[in-house]
N, C-alpha and C. Protein backbone atom coordinates (compact mmCIF):
# COMPACT_ATOMS: atom_id res chain seq x y z
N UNK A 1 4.42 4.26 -17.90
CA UNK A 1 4.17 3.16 -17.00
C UNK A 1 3.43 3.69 -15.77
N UNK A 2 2.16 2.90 -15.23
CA UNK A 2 1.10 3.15 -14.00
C UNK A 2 2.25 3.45 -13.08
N UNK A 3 1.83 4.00 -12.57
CA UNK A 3 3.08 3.66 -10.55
C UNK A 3 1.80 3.91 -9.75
N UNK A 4 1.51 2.71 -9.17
CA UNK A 4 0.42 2.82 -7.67
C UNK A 4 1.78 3.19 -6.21
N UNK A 5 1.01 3.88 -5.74
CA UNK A 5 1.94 4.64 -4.52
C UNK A 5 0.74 4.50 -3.19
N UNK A 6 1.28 3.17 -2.30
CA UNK A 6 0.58 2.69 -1.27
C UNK A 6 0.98 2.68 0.02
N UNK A 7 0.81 3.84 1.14
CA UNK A 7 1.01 3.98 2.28
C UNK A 7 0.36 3.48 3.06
N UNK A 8 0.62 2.50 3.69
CA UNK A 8 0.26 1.79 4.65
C UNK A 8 0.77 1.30 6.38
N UNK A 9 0.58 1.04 7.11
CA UNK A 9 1.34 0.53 8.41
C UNK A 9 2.38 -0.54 8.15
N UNK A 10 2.76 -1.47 9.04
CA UNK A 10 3.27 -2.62 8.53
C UNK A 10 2.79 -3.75 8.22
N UNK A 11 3.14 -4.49 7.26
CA UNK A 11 2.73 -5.36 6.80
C UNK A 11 3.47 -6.72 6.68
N UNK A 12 3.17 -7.86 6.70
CA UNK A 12 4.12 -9.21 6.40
C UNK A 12 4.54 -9.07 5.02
N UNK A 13 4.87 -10.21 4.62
CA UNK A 13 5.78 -10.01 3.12
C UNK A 13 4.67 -10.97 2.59
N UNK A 14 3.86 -11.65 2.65
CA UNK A 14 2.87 -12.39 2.20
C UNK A 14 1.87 -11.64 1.81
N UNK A 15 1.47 -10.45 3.38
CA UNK A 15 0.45 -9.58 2.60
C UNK A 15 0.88 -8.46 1.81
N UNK A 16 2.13 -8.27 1.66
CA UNK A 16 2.90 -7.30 0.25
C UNK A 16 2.89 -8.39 -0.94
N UNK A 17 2.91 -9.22 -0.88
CA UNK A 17 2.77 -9.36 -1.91
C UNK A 17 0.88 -9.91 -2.77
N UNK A 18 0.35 -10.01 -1.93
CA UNK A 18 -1.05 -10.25 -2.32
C UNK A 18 -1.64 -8.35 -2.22
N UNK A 19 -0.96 -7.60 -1.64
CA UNK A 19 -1.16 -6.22 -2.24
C UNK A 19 -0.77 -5.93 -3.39
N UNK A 20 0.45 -6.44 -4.14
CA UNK A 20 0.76 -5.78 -5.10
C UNK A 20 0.18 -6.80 -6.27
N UNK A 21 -0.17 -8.31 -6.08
CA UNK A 21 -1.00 -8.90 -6.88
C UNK A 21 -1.94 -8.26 -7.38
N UNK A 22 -2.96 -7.96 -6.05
CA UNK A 22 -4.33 -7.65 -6.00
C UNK A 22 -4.33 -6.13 -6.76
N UNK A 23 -3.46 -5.24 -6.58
CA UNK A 23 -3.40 -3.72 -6.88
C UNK A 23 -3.33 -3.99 -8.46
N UNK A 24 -2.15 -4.44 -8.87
CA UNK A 24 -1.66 -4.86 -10.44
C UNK A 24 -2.83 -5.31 -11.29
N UNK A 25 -3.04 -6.49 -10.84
CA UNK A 25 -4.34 -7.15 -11.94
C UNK A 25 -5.44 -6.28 -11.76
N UNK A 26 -5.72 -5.56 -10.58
CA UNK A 26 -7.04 -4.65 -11.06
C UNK A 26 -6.40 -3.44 -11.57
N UNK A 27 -5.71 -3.22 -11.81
CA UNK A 27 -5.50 -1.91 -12.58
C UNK A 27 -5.12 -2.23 -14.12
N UNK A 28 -4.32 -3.34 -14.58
CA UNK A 28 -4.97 -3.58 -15.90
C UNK A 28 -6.10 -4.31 -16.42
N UNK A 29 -6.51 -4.59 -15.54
CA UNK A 29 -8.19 -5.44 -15.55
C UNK A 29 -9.10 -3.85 -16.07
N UNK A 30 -8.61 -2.79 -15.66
CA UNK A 30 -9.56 -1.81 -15.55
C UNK A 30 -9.07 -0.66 -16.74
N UNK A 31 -7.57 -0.54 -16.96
CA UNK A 31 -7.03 0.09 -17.73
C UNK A 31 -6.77 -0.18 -19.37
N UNK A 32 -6.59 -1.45 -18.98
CA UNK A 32 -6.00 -1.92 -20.31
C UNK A 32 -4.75 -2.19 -20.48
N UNK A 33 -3.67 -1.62 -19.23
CA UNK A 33 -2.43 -1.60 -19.53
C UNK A 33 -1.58 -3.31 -18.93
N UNK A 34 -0.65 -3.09 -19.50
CA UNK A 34 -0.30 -4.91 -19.30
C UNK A 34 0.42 -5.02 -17.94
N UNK A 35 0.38 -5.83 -16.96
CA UNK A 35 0.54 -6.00 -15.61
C UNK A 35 2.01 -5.77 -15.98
N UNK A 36 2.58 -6.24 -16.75
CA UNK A 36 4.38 -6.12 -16.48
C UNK A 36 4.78 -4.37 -16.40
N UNK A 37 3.83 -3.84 -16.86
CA UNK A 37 4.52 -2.33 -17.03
C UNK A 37 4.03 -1.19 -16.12
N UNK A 38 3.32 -2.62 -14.99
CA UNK A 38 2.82 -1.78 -13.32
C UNK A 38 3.46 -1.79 -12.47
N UNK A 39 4.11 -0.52 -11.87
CA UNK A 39 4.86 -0.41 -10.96
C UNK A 39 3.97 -0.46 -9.47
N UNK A 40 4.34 -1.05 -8.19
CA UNK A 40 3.51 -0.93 -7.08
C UNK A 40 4.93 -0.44 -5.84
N UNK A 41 4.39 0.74 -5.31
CA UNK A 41 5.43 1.36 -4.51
C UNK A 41 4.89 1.02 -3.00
N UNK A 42 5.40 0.20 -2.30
CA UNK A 42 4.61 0.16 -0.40
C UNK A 42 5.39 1.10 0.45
N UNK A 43 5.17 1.70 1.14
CA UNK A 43 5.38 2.88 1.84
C UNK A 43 5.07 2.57 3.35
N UNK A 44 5.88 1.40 4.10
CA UNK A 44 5.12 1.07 5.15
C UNK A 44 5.51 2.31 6.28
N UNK A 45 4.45 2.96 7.14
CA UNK A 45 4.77 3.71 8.51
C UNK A 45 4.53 3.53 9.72
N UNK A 46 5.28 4.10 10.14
CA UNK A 46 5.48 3.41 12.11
C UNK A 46 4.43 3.95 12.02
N UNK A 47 3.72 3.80 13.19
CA UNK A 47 2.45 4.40 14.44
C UNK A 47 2.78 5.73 14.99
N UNK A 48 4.08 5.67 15.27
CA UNK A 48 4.96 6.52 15.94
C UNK A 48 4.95 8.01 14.77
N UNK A 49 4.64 7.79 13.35
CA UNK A 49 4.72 8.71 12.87
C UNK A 49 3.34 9.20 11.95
N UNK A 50 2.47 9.37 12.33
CA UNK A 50 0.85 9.20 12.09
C UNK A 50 0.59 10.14 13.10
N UNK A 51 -0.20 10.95 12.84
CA UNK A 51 -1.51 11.89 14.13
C UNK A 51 -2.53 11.61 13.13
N UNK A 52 -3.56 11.19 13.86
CA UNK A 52 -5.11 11.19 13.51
C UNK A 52 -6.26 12.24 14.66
N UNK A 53 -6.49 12.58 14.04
CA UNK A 53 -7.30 13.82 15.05
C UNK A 53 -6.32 14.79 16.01
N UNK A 54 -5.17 14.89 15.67
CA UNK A 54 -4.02 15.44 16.87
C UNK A 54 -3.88 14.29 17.52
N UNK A 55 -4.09 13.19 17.72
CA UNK A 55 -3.05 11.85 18.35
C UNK A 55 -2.21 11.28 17.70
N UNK A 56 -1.23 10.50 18.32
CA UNK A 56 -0.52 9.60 17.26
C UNK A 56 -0.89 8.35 17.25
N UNK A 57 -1.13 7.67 16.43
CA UNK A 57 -1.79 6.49 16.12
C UNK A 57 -1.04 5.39 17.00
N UNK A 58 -0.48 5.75 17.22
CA UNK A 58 1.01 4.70 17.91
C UNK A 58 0.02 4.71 19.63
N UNK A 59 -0.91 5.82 19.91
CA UNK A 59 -1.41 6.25 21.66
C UNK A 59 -3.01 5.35 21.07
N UNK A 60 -2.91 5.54 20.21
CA UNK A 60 -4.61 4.83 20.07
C UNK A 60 -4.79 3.03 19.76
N UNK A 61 -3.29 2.45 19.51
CA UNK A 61 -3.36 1.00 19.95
C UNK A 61 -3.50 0.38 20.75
N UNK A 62 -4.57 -0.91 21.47
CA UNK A 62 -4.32 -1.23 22.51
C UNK A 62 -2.98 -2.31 22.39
């Protein structure tokens, strides 16, 4: 079985689930494999725990 593994910030529960729509059907759209046997993992992270260039993403929001 696929497992998509998706780290992202936070998200609403509307756009989790039009992520894991959108992720699913294109990966058996592309694979062949049948949407029921796609796993989609969301991994949401604070700001607070992110450095981008040596900052933390959490100092670069306005």
């Amino acid at each position: 079985m696929p497992i998509i593994n998706v780290d992202v910030g936070k998200l609403s529960r509307d756009q989790k689930k039009e992520l894991v729509h959108e992720m699913t059907s294109t990966l058996a759209r592309i694979s062949g494999v049948p949407e029921a046997a796609i796993d989609v993992v969301i991994r949401e992270n604070d700001p607070d725990n992110i450095g981008v260039g040596g900052v933390l993403l959490s100092d670069t929001e306005s």
